[in-house]
N, C-alpha and C. Protein backbone atom coordinates (compact mmCIF):
# COMPACT_ATOMS: atom_id res chain seq x y z
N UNK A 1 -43.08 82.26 103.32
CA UNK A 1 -44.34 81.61 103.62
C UNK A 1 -44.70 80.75 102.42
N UNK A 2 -44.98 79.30 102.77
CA UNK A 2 -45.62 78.70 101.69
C UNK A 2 -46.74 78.64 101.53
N UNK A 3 -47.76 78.78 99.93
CA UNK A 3 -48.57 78.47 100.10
C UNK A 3 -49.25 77.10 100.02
N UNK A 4 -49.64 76.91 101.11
CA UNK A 4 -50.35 75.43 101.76
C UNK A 4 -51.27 75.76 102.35
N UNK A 5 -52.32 74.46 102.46
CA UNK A 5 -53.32 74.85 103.76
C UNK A 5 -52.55 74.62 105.14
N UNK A 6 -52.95 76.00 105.86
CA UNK A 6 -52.25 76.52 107.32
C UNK A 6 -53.68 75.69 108.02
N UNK A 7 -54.09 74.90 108.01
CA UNK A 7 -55.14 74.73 108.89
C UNK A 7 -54.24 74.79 110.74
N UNK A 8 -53.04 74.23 110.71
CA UNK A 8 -52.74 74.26 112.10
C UNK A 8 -51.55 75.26 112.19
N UNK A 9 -51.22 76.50 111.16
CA UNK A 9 -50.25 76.93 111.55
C UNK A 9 -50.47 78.28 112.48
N UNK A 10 -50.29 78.44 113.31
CA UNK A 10 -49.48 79.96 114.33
C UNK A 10 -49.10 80.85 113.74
N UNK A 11 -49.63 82.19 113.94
CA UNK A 11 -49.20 83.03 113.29
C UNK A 11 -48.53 84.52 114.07
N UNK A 12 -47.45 84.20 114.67
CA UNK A 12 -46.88 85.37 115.57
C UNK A 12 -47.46 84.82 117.05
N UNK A 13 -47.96 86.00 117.69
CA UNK A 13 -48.87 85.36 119.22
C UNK A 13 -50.06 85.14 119.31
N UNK A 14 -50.82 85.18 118.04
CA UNK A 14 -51.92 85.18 117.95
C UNK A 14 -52.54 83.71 117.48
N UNK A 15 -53.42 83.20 118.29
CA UNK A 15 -54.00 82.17 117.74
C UNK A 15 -54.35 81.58 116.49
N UNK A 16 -54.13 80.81 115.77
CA UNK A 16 -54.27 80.63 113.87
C UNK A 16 -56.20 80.40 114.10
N UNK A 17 -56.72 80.87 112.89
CA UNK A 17 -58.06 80.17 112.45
C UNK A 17 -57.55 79.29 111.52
N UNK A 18 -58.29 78.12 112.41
CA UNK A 18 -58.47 77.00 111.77
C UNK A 18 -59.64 77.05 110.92
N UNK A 19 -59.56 75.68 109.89
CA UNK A 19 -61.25 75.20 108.93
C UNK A 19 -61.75 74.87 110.12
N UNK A 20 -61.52 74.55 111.00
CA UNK A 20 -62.80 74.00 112.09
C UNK A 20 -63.66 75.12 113.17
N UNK A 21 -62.69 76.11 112.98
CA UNK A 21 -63.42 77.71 113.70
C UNK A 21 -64.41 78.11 113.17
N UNK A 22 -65.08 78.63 114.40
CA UNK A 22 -66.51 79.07 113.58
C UNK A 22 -66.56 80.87 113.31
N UNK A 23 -67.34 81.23 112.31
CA UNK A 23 -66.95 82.16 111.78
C UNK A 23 -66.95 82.16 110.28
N UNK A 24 -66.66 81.29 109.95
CA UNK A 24 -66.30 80.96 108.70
C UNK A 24 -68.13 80.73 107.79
N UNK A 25 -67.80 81.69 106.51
CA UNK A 25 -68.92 81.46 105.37
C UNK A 25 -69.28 80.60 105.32
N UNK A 26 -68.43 79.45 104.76
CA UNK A 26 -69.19 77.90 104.54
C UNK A 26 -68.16 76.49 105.09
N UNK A 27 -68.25 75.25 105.13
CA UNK A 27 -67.41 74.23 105.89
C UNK A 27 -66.37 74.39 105.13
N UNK A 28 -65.17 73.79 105.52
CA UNK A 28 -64.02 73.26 105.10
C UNK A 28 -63.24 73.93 104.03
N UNK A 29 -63.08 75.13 104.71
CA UNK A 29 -62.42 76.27 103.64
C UNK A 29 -60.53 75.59 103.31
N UNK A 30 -60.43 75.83 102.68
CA UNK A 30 -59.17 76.41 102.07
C UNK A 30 -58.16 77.44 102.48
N UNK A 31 -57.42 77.00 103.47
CA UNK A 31 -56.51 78.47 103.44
C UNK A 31 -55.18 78.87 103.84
N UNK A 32 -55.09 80.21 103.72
CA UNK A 32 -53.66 80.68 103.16
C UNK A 32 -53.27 81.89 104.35
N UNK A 33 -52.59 81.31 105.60
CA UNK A 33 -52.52 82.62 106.16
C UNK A 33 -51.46 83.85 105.51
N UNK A 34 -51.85 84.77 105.87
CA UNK A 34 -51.18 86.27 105.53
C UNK A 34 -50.50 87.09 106.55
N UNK A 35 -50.01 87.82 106.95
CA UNK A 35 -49.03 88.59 107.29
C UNK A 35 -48.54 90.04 107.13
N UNK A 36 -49.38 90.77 107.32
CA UNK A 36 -49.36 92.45 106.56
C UNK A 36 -48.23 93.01 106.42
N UNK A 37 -47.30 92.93 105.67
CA UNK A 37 -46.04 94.25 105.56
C UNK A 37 -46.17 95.63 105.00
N UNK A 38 -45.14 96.30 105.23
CA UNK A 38 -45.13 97.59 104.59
C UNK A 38 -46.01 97.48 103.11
N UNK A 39 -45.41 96.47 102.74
CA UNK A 39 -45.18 96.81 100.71
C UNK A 39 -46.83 96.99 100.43
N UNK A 40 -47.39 96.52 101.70
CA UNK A 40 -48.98 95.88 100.91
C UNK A 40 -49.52 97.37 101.82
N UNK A 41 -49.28 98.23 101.74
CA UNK A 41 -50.02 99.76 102.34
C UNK A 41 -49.95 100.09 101.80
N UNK A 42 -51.39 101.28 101.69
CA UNK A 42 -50.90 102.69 100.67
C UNK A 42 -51.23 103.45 101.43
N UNK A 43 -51.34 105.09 100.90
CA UNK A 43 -50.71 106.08 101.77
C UNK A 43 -52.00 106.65 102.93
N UNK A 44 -52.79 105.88 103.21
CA UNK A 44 -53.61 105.88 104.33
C UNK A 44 -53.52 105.04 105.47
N UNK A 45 -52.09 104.18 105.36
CA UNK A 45 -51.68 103.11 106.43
C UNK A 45 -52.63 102.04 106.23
N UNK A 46 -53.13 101.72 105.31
CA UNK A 46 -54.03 100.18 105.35
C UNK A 46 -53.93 99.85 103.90
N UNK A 47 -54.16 98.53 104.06
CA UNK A 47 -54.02 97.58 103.19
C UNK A 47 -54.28 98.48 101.68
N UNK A 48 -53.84 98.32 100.63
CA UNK A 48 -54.54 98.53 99.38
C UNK A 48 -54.92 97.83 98.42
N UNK A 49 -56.26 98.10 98.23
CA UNK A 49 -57.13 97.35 97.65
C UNK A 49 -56.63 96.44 96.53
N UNK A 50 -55.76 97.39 95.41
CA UNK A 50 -55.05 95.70 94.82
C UNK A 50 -54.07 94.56 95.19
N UNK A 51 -53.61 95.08 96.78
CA UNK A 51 -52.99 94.30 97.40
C UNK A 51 -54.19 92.83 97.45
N UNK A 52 -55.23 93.12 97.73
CA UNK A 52 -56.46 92.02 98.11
C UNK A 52 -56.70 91.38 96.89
N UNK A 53 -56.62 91.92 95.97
CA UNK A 53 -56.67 90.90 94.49
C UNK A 53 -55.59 89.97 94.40
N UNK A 54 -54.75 90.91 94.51
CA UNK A 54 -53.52 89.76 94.88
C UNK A 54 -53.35 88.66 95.98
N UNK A 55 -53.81 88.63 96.59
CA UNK A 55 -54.34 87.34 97.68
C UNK A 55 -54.85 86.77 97.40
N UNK A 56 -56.14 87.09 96.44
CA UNK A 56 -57.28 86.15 96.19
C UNK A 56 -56.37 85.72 95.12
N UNK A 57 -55.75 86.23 94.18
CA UNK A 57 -55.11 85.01 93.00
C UNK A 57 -54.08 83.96 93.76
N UNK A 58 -53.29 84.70 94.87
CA UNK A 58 -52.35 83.88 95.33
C UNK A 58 -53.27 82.36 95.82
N UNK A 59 -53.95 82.52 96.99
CA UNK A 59 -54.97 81.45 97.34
C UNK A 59 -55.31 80.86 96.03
N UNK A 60 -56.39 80.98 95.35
CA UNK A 60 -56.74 80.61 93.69
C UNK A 60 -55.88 79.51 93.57
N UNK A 61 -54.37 80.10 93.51
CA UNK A 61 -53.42 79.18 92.54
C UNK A 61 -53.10 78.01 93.53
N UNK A 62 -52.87 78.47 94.90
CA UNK A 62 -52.05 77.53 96.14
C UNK A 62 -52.52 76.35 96.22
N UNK A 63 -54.59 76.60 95.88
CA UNK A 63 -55.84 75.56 96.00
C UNK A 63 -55.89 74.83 94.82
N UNK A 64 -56.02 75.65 93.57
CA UNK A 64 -55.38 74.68 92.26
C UNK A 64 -54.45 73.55 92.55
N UNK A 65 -53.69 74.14 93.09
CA UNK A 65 -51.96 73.28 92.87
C UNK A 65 -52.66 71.95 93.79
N UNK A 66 -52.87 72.42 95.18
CA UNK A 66 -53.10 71.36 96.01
C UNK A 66 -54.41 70.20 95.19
N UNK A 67 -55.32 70.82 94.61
CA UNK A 67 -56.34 70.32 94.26
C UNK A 67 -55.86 69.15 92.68
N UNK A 68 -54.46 69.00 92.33
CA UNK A 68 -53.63 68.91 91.71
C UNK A 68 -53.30 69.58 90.25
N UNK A 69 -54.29 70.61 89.87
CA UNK A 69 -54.15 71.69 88.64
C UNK A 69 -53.17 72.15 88.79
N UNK A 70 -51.45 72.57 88.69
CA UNK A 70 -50.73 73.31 88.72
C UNK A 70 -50.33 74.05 87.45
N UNK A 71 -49.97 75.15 87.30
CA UNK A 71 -49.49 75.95 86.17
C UNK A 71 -48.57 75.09 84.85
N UNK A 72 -47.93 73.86 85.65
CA UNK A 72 -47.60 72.96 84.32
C UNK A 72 -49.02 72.56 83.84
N UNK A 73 -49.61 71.73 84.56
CA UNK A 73 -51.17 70.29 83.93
C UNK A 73 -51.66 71.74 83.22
N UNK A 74 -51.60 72.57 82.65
CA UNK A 74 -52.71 73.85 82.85
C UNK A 74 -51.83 74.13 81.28
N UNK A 75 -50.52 74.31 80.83
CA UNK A 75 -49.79 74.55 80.26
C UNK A 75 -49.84 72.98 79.07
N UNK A 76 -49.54 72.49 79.61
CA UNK A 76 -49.62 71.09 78.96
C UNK A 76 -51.11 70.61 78.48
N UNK A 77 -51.93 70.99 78.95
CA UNK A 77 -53.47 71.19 78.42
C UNK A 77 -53.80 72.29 77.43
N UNK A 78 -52.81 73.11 77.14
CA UNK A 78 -53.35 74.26 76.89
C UNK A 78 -54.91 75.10 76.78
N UNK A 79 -54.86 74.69 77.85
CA UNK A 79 -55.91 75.45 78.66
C UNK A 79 -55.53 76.18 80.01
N UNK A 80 -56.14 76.90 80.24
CA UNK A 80 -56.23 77.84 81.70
C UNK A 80 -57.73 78.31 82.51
N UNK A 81 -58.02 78.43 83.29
CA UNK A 81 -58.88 79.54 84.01
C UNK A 81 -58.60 80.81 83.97
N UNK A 82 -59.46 81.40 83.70
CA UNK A 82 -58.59 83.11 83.85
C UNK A 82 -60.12 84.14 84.66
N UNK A 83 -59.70 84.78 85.05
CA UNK A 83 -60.90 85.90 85.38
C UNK A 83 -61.77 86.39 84.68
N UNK A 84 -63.18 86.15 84.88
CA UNK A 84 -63.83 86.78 84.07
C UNK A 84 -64.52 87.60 84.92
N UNK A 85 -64.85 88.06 86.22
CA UNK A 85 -65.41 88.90 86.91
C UNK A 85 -64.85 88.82 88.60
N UNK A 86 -64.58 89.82 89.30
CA UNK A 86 -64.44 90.09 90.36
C UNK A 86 -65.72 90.47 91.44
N UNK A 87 -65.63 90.45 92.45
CA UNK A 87 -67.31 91.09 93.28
C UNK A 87 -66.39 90.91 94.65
N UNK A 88 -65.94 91.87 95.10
CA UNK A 88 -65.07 92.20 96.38
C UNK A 88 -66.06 92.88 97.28
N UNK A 89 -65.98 92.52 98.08
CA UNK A 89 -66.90 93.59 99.42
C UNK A 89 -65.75 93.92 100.68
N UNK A 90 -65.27 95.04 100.70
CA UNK A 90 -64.29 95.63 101.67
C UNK A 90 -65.04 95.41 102.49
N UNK A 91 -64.82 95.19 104.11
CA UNK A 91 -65.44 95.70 105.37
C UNK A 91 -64.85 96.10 106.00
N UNK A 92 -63.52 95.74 106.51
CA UNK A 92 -62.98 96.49 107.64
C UNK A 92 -61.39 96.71 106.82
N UNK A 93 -60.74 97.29 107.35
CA UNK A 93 -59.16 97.71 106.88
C UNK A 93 -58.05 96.32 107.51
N UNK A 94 -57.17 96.39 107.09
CA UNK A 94 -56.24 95.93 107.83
C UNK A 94 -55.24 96.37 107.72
N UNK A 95 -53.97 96.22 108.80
CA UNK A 95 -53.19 97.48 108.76
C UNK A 95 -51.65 96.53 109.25
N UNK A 96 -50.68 97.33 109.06
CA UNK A 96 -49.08 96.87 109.06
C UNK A 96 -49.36 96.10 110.08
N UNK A 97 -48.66 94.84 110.31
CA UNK A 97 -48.68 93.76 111.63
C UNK A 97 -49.55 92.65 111.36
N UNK A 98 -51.00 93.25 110.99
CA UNK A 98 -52.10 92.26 111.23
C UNK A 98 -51.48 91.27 110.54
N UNK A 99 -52.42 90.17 111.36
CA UNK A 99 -52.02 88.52 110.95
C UNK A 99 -53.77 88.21 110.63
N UNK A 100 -53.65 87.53 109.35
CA UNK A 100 -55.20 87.05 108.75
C UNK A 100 -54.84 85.76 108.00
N UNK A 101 -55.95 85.19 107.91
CA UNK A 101 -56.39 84.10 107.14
C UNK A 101 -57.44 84.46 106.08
N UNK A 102 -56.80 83.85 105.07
CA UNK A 102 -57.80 83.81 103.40
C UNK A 102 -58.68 82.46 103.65
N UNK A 103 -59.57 82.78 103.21
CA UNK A 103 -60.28 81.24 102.90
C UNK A 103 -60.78 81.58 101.17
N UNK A 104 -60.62 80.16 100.79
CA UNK A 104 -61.59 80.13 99.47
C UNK A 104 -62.05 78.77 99.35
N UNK A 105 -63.28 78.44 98.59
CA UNK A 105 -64.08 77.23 98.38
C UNK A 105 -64.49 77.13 97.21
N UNK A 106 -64.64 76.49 96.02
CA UNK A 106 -65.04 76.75 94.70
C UNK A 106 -66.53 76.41 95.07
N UNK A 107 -67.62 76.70 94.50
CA UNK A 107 -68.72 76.97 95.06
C UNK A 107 -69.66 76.43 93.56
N UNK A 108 -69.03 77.05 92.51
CA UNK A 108 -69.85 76.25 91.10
C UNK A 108 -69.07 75.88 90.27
N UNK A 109 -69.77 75.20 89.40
CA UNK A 109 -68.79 74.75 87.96
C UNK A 109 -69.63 74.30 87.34
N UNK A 110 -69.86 74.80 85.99
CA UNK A 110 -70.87 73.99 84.98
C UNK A 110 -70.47 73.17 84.28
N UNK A 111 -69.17 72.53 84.32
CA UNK A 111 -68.67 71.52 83.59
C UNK A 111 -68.47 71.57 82.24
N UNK A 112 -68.42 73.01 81.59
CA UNK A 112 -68.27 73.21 80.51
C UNK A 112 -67.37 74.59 80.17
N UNK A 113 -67.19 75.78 80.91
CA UNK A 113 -66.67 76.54 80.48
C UNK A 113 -66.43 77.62 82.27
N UNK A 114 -67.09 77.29 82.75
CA UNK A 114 -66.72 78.28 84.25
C UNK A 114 -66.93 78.03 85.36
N UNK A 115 -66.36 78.38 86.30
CA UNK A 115 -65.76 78.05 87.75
C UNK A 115 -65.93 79.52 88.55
N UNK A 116 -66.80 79.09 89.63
CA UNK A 116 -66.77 79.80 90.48
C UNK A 116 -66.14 79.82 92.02
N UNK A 117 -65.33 80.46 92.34
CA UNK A 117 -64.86 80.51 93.84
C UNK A 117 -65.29 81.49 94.75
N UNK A 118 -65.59 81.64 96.01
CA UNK A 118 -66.08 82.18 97.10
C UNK A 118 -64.37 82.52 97.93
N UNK A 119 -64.35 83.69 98.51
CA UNK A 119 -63.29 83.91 99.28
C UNK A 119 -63.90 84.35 100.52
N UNK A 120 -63.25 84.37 102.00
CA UNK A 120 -63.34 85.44 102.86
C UNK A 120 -61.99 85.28 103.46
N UNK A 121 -61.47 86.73 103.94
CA UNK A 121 -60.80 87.02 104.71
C UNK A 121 -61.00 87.68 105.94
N UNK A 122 -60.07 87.07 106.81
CA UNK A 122 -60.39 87.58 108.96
C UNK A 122 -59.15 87.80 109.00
N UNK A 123 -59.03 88.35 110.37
CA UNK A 123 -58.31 88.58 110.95
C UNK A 123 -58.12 87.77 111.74
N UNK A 124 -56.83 87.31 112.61
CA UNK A 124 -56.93 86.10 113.65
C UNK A 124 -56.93 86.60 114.93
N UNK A 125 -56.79 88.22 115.34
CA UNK A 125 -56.70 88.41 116.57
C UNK A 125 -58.10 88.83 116.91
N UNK A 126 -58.76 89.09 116.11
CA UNK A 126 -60.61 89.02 116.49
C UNK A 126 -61.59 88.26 115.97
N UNK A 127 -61.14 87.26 114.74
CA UNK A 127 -62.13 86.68 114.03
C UNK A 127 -62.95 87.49 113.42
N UNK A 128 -62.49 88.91 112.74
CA UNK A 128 -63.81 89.63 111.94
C UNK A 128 -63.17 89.26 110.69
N UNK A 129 -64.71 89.48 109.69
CA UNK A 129 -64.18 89.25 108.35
C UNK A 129 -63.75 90.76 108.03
N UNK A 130 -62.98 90.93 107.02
CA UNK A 130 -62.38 92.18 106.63
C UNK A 130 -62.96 92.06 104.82
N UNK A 131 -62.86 90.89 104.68
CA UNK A 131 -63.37 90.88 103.16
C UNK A 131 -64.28 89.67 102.83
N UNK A 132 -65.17 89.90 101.61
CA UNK A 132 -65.82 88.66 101.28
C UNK A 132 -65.76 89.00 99.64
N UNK A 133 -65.54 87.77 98.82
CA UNK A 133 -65.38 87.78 97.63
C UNK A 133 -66.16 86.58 97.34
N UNK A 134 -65.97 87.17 95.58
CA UNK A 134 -66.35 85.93 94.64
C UNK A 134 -66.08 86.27 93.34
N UNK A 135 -65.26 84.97 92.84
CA UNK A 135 -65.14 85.69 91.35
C UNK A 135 -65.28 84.33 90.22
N UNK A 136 -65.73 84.48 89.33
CA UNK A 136 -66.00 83.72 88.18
C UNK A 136 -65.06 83.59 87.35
N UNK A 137 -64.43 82.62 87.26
CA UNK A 137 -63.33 82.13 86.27
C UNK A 137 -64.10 81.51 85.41
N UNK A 138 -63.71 81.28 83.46
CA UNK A 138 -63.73 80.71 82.08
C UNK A 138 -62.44 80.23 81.65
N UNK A 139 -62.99 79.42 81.38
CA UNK A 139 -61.50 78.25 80.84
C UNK A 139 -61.47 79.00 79.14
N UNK A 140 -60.01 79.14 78.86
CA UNK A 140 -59.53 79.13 77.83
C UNK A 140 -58.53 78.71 77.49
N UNK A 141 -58.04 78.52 76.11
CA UNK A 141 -57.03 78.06 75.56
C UNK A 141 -56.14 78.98 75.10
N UNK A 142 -55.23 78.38 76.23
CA UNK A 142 -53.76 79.42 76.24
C UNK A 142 -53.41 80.28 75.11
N UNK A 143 -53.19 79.55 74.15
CA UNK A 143 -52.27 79.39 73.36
C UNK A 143 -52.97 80.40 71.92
N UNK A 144 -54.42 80.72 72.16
CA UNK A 144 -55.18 81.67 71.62
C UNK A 144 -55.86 82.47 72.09
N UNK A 145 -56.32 81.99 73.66
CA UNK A 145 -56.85 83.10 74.31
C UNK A 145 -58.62 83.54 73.94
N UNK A 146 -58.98 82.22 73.37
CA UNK A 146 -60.34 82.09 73.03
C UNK A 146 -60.74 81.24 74.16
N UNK A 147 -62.00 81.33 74.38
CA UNK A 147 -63.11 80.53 75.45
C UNK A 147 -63.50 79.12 74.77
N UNK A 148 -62.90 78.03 76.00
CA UNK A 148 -63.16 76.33 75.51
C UNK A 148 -63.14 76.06 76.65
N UNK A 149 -63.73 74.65 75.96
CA UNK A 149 -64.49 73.76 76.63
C UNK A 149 -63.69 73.45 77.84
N UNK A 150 -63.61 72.93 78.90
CA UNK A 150 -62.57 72.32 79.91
C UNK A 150 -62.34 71.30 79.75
N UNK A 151 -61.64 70.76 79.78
CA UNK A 151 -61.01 69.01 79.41
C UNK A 151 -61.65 68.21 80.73
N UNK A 152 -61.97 67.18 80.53
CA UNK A 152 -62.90 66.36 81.39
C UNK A 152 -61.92 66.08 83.26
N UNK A 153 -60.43 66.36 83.02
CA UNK A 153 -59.70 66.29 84.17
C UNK A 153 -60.20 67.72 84.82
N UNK A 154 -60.64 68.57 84.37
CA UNK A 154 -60.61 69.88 85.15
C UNK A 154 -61.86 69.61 85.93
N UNK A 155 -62.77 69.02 84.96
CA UNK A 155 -64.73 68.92 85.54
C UNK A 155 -64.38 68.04 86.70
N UNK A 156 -63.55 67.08 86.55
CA UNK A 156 -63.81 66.15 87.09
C UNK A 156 -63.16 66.73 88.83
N UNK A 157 -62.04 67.34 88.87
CA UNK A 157 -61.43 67.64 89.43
C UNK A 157 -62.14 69.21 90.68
N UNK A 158 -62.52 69.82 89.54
CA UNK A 158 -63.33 70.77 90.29
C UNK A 158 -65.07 70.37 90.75
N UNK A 159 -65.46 69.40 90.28
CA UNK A 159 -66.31 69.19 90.60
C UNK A 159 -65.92 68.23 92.05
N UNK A 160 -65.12 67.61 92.45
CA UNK A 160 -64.90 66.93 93.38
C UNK A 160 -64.71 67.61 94.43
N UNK A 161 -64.47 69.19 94.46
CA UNK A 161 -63.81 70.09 95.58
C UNK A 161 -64.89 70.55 95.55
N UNK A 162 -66.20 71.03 94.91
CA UNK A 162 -67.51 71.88 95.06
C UNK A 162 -67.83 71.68 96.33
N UNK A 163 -68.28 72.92 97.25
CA UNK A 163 -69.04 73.24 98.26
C UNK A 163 -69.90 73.64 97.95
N UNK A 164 -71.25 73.08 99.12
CA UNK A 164 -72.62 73.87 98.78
C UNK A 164 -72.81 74.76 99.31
N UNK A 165 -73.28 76.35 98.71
CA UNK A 165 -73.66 77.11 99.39
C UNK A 165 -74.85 77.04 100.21
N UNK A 166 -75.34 76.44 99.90
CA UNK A 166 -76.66 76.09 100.83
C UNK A 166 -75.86 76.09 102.14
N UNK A 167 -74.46 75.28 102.22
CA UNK A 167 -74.11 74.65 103.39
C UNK A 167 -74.08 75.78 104.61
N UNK A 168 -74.40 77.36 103.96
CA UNK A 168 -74.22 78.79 105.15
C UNK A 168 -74.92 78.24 105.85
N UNK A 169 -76.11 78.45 105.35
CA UNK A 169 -77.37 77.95 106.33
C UNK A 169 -77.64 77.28 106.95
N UNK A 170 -76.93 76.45 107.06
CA UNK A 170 -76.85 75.20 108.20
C UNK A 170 -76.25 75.57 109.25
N UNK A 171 -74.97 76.41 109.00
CA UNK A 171 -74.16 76.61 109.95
C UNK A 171 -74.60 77.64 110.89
């Protein structure tokens, strides 16, 4: 599976969510369909919970890349984003088979040191959310691992992809 936006891809027999389905937190998500295997269970038959961190970084990076930040421009800047807080809300399980869609939207950026992204994850054979996230990324410099400034390509760049949260409420 690559990660790309699946806006039109099929996933088994089940209908794909599209960005244009409703359901969705806020407009014009971002996303990454998924595919449940064994590896991602633990010993209660459903998903485990750091399996879901791991999605949200996978998405993170897929939307970077596309957004054109990739792990080189990021390296060659010596600078990065890195985690500075998680806020996961489990709701429902998902289990071996299920077919889901990630969404994420970067939602803030102060143009100086942090980035915020919004996640949710559904399922495609009912449209429920199973998860809703958000986590706060700080730019630092690789190469010391101290907190800096973002180089004006990152502001510029993440500020161009910002969604408004206001935009729930409309919907």
């Amino acid at each position: 599976m690559t990660d790309v936006q699946a806006s039109e891809t099929v996933i088994g027999n089940t209908a794909p969510l599209r960005e244009t389905c409703e359901g969705w937190a806020l407009p014009s998500p971002f996303l990454l369909p998924i595919a449940v295997s064994v590896e991602a269970l633990d010993g209660y038959g459903h998903v485990n919970n750091a399996e879901y961190v791991r999605w949200l970084e996978r998405i993170s990076w897929a939307h970077s890349e596309a957004l054109g930040l990739g792990l080189e421009h990021y390296r060659a800047q010596d600078r990065g984003m890195v985690v500075h807080r998680h806020e996961i809300d489990y709701l429902a399980s998902a289990r071996l088979g299920d077919s889901l869609m990630l969404a994420t939207w970067l939602v803030a950026c102060d143009g100086r040191l942090s980035l915020t992204r919004r996640f949710q994850l559904r399922r495609c054979s009912d449209g429920l959310t199973l998860l809703e996230a958000r986590t706060r990324f700080v730019c630092i410099e690789l190469s010391s691992g101290r907190a800096r400034r973002m180089p004006e390509a990152y502001r510029e760049c993440y500020s161009a992809a910002l969604v408004s949260e206001d935009a729930a409420s409309q919907r």
